[in-house]
PDB file of N, CA and C in Angstrom:
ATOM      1  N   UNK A   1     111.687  87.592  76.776  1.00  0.00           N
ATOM      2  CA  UNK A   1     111.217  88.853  76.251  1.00  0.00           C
ATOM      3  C   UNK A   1     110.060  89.345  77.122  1.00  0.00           C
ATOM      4  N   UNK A   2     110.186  90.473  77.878  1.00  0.00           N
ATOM      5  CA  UNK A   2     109.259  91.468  78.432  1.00  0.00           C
ATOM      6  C   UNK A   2     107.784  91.855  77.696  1.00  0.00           C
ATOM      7  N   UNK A   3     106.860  91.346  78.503  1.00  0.00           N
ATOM      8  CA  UNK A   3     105.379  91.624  77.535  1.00  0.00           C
ATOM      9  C   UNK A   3     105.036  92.828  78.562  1.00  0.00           C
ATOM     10  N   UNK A   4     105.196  94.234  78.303  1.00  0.00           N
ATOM     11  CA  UNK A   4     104.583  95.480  79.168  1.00  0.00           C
ATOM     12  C   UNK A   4     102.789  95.013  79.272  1.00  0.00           C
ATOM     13  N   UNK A   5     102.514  94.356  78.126  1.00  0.00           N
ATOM     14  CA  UNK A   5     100.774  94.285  78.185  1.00  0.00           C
ATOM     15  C   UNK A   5     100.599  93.409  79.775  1.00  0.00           C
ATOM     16  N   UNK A   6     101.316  91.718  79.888  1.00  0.00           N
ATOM     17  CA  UNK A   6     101.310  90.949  80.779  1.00  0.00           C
ATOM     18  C   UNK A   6     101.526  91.382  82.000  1.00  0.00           C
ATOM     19  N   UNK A   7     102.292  92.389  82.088  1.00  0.00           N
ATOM     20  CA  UNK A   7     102.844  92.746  83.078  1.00  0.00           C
ATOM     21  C   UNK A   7     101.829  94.357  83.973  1.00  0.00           C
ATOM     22  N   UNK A   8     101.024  94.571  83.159  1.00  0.00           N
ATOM     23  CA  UNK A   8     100.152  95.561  83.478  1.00  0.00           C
ATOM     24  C   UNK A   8      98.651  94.705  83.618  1.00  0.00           C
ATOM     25  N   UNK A   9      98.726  94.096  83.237  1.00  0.00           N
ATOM     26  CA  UNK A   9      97.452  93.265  83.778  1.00  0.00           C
ATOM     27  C   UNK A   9      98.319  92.425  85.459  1.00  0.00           C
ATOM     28  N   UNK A  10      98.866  91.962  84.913  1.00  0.00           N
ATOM     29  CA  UNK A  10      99.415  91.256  86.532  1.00  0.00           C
ATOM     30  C   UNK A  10      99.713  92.506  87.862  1.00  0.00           C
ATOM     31  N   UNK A  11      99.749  93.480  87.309  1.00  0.00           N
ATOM     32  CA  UNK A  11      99.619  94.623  88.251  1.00  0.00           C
ATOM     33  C   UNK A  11      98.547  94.749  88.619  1.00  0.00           C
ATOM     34  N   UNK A  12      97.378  95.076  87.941  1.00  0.00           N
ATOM     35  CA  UNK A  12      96.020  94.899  87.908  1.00  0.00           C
ATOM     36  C   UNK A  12      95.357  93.846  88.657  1.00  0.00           C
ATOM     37  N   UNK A  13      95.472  92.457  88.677  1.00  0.00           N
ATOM     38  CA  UNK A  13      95.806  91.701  89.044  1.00  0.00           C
ATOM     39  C   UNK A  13      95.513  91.179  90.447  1.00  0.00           C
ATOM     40  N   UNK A  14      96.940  91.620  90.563  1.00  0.00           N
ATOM     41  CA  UNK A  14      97.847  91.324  91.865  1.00  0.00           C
ATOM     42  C   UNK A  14      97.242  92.429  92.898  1.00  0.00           C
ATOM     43  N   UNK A  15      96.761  93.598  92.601  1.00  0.00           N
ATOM     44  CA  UNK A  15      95.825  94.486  93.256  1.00  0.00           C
ATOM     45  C   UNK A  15      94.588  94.269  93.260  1.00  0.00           C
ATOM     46  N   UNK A  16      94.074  93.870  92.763  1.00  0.00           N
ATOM     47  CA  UNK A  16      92.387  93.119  93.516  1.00  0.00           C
ATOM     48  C   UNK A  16      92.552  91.938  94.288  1.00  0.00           C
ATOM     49  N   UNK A  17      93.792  91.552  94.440  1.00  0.00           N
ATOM     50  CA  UNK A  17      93.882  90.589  96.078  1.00  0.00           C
ATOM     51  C   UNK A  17      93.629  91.243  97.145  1.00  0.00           C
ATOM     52  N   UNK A  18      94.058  92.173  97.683  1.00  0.00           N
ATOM     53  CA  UNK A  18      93.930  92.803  98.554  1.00  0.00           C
ATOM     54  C   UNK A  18      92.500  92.929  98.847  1.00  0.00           C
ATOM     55  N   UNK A  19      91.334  93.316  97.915  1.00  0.00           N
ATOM     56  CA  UNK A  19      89.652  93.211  98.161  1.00  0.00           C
ATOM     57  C   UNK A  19      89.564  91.787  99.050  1.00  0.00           C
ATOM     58  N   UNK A  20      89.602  90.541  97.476  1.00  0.00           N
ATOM     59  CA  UNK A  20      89.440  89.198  98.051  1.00  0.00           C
ATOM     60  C   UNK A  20      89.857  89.074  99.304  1.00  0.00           C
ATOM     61  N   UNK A  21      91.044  89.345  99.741  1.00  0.00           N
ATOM     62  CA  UNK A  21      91.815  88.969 100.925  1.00  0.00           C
ATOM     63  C   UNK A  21      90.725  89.665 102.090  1.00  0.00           C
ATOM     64  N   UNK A  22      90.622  90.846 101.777  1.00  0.00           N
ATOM     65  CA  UNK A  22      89.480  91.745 102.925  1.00  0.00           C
ATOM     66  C   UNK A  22      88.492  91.148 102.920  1.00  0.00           C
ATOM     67  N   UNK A  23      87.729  90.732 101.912  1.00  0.00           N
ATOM     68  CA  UNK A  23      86.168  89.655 101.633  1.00  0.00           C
ATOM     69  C   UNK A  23      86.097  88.571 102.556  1.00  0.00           C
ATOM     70  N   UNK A  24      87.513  87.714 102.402  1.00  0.00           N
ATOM     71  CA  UNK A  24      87.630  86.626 103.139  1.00  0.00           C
ATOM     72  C   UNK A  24      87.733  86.686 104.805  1.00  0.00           C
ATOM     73  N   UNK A  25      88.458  87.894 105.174  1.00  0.00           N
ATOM     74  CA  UNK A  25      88.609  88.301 106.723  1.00  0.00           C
ATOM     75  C   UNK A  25      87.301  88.484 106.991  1.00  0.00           C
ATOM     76  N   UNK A  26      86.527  89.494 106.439  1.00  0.00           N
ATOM     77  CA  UNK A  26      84.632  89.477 106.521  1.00  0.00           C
ATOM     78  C   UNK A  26      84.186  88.376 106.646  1.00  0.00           C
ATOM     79  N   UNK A  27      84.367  87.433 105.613  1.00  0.00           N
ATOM     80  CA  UNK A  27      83.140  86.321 105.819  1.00  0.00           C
ATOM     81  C   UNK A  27      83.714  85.049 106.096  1.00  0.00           C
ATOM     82  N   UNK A  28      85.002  85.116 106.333  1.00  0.00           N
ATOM     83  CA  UNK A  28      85.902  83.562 106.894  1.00  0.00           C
ATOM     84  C   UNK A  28      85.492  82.726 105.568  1.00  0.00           C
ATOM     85  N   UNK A  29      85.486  83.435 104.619  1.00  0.00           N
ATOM     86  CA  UNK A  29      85.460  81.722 102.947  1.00  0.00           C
ATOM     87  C   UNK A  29      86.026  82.511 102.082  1.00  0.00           C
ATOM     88  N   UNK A  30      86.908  82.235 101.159  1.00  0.00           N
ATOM     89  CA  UNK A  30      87.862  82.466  99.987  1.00  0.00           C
ATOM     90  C   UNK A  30      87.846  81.632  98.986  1.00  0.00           C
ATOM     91  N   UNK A  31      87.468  82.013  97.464  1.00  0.00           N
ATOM     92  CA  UNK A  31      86.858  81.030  96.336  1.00  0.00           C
ATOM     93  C   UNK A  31      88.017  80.691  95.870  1.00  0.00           C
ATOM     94  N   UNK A  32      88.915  80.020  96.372  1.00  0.00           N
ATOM     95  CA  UNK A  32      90.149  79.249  96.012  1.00  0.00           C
ATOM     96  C   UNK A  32      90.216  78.730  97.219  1.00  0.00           C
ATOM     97  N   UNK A  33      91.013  77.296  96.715  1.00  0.00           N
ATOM     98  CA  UNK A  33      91.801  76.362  97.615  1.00  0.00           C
ATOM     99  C   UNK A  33      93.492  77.182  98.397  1.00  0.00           C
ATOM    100  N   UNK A  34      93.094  77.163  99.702  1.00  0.00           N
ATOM    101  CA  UNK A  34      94.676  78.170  99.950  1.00  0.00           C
ATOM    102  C   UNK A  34      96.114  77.570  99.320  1.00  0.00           C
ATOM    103  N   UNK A  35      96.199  76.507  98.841  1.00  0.00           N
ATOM    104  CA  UNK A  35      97.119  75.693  98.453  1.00  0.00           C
ATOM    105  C   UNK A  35      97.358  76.345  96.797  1.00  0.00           C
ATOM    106  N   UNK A  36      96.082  76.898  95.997  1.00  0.00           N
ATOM    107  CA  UNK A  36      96.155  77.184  95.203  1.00  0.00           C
ATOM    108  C   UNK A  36      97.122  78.617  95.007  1.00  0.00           C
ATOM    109  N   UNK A  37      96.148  79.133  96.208  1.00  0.00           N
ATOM    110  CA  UNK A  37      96.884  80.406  96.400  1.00  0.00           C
ATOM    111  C   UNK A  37      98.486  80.606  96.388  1.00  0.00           C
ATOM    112  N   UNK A  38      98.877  80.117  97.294  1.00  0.00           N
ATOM    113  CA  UNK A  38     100.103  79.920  97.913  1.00  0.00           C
ATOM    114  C   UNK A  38     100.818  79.304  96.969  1.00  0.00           C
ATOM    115  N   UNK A  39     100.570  78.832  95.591  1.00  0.00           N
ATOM    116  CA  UNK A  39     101.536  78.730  94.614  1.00  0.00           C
ATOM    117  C   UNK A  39     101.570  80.059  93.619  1.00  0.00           C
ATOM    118  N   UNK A  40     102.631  80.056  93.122  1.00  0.00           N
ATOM    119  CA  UNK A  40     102.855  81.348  92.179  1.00  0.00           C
ATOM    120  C   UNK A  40     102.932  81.036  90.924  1.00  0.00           C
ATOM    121  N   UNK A  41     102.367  79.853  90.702  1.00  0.00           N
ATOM    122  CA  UNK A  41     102.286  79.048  88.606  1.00  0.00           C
ATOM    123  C   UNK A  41     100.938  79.092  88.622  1.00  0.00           C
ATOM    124  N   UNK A  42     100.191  79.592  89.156  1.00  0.00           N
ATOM    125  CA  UNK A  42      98.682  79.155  88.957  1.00  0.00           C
ATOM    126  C   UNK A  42      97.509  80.528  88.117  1.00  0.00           C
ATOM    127  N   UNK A  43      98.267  81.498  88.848  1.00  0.00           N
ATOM    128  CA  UNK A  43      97.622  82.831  88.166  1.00  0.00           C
ATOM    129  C   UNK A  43      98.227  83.029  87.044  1.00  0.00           C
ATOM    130  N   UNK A  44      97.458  83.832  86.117  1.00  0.00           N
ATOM    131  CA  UNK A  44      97.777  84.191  84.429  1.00  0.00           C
ATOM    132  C   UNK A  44      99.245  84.878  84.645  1.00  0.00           C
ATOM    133  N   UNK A  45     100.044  85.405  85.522  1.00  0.00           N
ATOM    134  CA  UNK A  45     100.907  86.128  85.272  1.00  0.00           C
ATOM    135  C   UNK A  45     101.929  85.037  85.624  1.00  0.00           C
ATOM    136  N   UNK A  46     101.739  84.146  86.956  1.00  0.00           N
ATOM    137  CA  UNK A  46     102.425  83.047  87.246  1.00  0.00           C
ATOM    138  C   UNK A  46     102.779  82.429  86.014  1.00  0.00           C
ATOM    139  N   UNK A  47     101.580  81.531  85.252  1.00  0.00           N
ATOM    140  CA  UNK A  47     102.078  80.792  83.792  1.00  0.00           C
ATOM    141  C   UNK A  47     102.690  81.249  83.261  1.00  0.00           C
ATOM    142  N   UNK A  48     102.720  82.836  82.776  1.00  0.00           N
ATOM    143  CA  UNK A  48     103.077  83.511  81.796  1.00  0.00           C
ATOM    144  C   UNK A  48     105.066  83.834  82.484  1.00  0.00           C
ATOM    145  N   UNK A  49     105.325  84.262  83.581  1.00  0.00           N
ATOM    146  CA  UNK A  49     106.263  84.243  84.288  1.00  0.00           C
ATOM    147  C   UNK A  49     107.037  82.681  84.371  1.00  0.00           C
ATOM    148  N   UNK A  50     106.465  81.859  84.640  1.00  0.00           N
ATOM    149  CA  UNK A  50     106.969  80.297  84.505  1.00  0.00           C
ATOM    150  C   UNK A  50     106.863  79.850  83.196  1.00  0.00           C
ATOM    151  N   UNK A  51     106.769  80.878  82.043  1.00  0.00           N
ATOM    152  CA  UNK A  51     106.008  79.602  80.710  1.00  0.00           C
ATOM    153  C   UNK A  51     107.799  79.421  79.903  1.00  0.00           C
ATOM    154  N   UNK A  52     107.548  79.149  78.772  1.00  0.00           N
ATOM    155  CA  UNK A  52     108.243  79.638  77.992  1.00  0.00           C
ATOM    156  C   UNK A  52     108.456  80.613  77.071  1.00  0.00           C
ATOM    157  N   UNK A  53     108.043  81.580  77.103  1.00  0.00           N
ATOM    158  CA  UNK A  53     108.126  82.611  76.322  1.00  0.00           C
ATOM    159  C   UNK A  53     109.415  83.194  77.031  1.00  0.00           C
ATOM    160  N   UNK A  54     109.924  83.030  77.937  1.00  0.00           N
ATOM    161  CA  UNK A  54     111.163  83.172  78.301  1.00  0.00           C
ATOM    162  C   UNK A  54     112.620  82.865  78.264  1.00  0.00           C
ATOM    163  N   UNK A  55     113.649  83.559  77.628  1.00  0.00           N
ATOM    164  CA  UNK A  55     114.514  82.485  76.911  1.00  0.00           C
ATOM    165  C   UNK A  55     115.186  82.935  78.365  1.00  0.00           C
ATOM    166  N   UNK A  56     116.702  82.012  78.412  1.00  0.00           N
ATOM    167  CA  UNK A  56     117.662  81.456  79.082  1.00  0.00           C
ATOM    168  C   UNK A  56     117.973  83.231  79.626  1.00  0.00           C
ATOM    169  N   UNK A  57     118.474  84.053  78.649  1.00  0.00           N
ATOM    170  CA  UNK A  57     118.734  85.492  78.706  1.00  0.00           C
ATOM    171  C   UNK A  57     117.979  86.302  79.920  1.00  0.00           C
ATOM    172  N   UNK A  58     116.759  85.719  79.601  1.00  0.00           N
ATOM    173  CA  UNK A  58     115.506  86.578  79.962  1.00  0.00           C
ATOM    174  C   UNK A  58     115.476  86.229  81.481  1.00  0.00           C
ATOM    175  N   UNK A  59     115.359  84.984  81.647  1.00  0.00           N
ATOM    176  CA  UNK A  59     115.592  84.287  82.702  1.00  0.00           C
ATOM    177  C   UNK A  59     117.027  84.866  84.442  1.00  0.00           C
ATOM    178  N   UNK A  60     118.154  85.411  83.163  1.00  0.00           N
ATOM    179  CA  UNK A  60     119.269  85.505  84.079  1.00  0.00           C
ATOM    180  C   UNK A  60     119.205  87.088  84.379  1.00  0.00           C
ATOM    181  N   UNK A  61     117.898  87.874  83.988  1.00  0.00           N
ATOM    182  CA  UNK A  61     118.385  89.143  84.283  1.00  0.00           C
ATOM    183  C   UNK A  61     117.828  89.306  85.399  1.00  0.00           C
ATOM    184  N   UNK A  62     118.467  90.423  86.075  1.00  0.00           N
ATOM    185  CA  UNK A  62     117.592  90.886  87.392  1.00  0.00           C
ATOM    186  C   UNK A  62     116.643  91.073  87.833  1.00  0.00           C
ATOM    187  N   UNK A  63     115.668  91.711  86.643  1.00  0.00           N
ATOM    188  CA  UNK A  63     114.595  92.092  86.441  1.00  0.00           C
ATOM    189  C   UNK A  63     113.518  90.520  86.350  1.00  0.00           C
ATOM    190  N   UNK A  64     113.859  90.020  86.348  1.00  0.00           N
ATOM    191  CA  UNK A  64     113.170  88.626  86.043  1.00  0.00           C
ATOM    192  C   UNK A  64     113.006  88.026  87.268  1.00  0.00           C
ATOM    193  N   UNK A  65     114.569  88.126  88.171  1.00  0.00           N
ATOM    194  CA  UNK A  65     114.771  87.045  89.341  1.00  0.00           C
ATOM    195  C   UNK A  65     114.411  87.712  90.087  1.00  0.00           C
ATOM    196  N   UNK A  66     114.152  89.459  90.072  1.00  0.00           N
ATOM    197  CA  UNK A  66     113.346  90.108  91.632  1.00  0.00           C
ATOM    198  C   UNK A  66     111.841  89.827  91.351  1.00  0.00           C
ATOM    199  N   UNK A  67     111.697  89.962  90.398  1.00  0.00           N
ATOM    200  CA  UNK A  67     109.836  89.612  90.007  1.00  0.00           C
ATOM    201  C   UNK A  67     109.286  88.475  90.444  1.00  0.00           C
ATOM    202  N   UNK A  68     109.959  86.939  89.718  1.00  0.00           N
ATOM    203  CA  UNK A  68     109.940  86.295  90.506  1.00  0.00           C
ATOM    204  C   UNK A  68     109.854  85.712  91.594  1.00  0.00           C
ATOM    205  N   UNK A  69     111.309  86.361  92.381  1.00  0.00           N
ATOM    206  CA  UNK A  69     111.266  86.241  93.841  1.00  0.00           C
ATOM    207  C   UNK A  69     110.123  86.757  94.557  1.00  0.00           C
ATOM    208  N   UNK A  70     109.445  88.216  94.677  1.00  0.00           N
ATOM    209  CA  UNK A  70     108.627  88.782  94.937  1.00  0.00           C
ATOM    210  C   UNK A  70     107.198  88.622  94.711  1.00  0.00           C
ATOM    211  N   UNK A  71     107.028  88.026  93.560  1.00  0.00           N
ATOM    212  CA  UNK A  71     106.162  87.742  92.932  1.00  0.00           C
ATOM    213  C   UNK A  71     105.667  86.148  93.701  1.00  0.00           C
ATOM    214  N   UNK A  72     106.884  85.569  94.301  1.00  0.00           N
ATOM    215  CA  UNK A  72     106.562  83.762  94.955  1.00  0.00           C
ATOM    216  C   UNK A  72     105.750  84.441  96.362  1.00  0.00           C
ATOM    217  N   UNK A  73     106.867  85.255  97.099  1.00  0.00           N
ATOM    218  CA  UNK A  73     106.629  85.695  98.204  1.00  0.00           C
ATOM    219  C   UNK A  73     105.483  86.156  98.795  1.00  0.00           C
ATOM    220  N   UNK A  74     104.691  87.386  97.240  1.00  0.00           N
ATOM    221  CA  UNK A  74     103.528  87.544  97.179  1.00  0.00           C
ATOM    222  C   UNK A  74     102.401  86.455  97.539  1.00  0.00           C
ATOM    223  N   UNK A  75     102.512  85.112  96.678  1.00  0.00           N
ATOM    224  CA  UNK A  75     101.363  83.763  96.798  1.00  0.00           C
ATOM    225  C   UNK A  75     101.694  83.776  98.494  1.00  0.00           C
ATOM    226  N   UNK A  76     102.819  83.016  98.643  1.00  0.00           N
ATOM    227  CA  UNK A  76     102.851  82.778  99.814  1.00  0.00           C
ATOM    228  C   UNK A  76     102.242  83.764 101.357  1.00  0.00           C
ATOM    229  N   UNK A  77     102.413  85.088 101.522  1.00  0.00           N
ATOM    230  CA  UNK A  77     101.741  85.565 102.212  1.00  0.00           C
ATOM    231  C   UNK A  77     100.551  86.016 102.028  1.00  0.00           C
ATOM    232  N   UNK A  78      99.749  86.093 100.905  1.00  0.00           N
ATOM    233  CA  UNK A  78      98.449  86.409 100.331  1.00  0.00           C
ATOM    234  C   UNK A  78      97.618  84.797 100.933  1.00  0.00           C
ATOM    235  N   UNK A  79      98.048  83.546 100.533  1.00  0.00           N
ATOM    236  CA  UNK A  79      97.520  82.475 101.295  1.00  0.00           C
ATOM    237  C   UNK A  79      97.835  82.121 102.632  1.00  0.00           C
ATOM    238  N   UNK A  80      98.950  82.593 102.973  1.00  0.00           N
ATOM    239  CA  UNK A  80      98.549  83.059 104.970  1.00  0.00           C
ATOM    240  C   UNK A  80      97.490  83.611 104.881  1.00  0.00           C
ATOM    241  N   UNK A  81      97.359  85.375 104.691  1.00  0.00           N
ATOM    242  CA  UNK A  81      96.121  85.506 104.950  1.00  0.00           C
ATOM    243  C   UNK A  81      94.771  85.211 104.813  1.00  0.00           C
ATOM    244  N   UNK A  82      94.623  84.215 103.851  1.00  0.00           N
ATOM    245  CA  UNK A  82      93.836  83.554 102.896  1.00  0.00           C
ATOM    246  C   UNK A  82      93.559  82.282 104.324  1.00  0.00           C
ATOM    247  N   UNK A  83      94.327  81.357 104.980  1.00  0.00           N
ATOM    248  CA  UNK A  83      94.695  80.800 105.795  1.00  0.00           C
ATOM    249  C   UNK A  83      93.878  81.108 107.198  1.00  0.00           C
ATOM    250  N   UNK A  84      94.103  82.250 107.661  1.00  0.00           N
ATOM    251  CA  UNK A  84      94.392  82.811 108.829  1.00  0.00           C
ATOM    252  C   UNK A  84      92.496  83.323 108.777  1.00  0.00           C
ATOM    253  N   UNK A  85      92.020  84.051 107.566  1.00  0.00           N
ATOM    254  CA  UNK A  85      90.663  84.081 107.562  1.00  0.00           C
ATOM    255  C   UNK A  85      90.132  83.330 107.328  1.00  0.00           C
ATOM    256  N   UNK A  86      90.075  82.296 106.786  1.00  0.00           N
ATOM    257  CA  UNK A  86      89.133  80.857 106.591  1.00  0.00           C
ATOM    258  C   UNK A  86      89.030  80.408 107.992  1.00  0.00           C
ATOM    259  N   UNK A  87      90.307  80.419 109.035  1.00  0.00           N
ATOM    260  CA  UNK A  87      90.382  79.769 110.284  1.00  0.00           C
ATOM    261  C   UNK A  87      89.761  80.704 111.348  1.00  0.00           C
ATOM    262  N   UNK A  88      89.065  81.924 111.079  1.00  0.00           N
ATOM    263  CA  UNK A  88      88.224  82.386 111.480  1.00  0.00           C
ATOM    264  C   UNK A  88      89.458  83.464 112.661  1.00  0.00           C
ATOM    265  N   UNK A  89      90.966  84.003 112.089  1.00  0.00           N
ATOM    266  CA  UNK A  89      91.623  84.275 112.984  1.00  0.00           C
ATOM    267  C   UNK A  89      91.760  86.008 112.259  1.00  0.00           C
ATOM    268  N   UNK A  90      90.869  86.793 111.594  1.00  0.00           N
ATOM    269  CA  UNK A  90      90.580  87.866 111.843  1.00  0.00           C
ATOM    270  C   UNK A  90      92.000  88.726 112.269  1.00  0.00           C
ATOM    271  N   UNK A  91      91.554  89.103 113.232  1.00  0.00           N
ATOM    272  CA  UNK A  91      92.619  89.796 113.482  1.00  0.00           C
ATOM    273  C   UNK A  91      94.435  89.904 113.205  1.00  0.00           C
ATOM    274  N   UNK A  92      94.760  88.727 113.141  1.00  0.00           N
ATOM    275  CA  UNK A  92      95.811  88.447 112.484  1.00  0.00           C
ATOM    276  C   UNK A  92      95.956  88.433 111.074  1.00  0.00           C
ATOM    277  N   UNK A  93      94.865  88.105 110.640  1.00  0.00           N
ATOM    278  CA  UNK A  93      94.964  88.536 108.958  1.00  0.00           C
ATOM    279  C   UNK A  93      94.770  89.932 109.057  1.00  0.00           C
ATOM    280  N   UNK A  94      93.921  90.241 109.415  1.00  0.00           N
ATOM    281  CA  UNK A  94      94.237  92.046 109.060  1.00  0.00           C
ATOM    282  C   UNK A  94      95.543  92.761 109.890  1.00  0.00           C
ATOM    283  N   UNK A  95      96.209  91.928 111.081  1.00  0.00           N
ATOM    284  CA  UNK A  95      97.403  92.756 111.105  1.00  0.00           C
ATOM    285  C   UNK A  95      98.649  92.653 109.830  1.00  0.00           C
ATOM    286  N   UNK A  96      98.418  91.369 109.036  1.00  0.00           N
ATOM    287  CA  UNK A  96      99.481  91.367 108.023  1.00  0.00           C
ATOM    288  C   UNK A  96      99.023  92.253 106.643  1.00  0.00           C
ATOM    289  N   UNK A  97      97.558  92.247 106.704  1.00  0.00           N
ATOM    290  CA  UNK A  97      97.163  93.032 105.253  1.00  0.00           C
ATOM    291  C   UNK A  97      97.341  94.261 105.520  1.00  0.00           C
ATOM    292  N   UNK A  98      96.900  95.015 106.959  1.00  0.00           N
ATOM    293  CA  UNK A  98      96.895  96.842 106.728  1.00  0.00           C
ATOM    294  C   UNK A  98      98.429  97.066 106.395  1.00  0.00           C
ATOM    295  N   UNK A  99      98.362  98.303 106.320  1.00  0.00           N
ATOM    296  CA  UNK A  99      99.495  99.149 106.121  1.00  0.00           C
ATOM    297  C   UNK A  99     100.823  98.688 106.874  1.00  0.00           C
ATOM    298  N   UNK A 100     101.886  98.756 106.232  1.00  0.00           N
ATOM    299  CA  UNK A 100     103.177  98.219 107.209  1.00  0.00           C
ATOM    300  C   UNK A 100     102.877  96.717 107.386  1.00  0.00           C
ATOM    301  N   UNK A 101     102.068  95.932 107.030  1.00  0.00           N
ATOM    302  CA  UNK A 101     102.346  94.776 107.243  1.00  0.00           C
ATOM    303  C   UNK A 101     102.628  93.948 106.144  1.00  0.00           C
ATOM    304  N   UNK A 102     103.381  92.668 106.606  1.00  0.00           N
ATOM    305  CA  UNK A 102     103.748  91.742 105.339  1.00  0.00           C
ATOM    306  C   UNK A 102     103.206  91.856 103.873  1.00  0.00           C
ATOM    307  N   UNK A 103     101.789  91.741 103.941  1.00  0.00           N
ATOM    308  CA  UNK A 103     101.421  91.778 102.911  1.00  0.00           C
ATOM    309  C   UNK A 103     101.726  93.385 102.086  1.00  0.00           C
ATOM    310  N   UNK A 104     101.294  94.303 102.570  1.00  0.00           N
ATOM    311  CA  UNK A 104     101.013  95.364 101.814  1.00  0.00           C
ATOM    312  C   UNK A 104     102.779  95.806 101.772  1.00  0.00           C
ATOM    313  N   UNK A 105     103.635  95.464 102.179  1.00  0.00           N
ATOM    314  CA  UNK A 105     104.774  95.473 101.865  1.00  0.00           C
ATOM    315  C   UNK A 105     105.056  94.675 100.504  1.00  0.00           C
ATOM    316  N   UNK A 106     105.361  92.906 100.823  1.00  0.00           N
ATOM    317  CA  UNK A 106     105.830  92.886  99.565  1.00  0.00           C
ATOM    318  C   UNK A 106     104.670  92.962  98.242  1.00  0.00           C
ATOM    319  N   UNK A 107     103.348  93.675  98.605  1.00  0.00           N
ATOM    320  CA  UNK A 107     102.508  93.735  97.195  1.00  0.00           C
ATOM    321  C   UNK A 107     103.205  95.104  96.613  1.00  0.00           C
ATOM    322  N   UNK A 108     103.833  96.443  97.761  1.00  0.00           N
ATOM    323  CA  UNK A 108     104.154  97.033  96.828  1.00  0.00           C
ATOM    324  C   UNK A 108     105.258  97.110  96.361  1.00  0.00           C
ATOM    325  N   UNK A 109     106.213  96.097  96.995  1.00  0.00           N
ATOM    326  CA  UNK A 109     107.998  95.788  96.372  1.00  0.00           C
ATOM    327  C   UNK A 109     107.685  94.943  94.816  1.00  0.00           C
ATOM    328  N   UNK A 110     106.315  94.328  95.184  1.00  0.00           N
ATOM    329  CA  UNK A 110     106.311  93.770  93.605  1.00  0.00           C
ATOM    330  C   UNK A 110     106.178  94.089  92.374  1.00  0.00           C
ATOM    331  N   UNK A 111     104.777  95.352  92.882  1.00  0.00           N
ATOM    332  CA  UNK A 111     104.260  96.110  92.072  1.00  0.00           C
ATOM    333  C   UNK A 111     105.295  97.180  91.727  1.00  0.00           C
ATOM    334  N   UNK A 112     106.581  97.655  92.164  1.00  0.00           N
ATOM    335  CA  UNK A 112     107.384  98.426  92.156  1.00  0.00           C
ATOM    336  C   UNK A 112     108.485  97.664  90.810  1.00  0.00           C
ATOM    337  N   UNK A 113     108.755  96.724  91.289  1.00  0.00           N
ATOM    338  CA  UNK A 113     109.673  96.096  90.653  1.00  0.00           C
ATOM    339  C   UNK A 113     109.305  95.516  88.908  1.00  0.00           C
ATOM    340  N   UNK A 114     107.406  95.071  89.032  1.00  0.00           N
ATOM    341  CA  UNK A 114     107.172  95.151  87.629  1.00  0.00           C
ATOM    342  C   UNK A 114     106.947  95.912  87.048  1.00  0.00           C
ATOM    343  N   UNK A 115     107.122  97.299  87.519  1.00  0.00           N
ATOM    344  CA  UNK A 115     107.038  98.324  86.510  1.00  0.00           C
ATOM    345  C   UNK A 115     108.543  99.046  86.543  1.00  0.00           C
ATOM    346  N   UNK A 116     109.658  98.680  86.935  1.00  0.00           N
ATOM    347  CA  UNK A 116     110.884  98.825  86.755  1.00  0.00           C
ATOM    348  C   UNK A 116     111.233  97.757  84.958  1.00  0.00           C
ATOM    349  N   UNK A 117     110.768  96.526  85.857  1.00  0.00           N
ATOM    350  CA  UNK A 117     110.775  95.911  84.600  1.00  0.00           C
ATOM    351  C   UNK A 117     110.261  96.301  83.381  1.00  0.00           C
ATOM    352  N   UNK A 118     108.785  96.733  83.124  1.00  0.00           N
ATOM    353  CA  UNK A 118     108.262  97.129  82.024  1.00  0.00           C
ATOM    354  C   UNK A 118     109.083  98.135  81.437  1.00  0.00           C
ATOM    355  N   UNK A 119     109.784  99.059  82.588  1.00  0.00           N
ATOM    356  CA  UNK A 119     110.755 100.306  81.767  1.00  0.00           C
ATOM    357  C   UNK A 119     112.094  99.864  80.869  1.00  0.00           C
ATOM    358  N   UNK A 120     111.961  98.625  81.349  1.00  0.00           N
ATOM    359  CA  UNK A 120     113.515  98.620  81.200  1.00  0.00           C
ATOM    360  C   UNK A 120     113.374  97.899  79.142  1.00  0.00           C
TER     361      UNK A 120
END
């Protein structure tokens, strides 16, 4: 079952990475472990997306498995860049965060897709 509340905070969310992520290219330190990052069960929307409040149904719809998917993809390139600025490599983190790059791509295929979901 679809929580529109969960899913508008994880929008919320999932858009103040993009600051952190810029913070961290500035000052090469990020207040998480990148390992943390780079998993997608760890943030409130992750649990809530991995918990059980999800039945079998909920699980097999589309809307679930693009969020998901997108939603993993998200951790994973958010802790590259997370990665890439701790290692003091600047420039490469900001070529994946600006515009057209990895990141700001799939943040807005995600952010697109959970509010498809909330409609539905």
């Amino acid at each position: 079952m679809i929580n529109k509340e969960e899913i508008d905070k994880a929008i919320a969310a999932h858009g103040m990475w993009k600051t952190r992520l810029k913070q961290a290219i500035d000052t090469g330190e990020i207040d998480l472990p990148v390992e943390t990052i780079r998993t997608d069960d760890h943030c409130v929307f992750g649990k809530w997306l991995n918990g059980p409040t999800h039945t079998t149904v909920d699980k097999a719809s589309d809307h679930y498995k693009t969020v998901k998917q997108l939603h993993a993809e998200f951790h994973k390139i958010a802790a590259r860049v997370a990665e890439l600025a701790v290692a003091g490599h600047k420039k490469e983190a900001v070529k994946i965060i600006s515009l057209g790059g990895e990141y700001a791509s799939v943040s807005a295929k995600l952010t697109a897709a959970m509010k498809e979901w909330k409609k539905s």
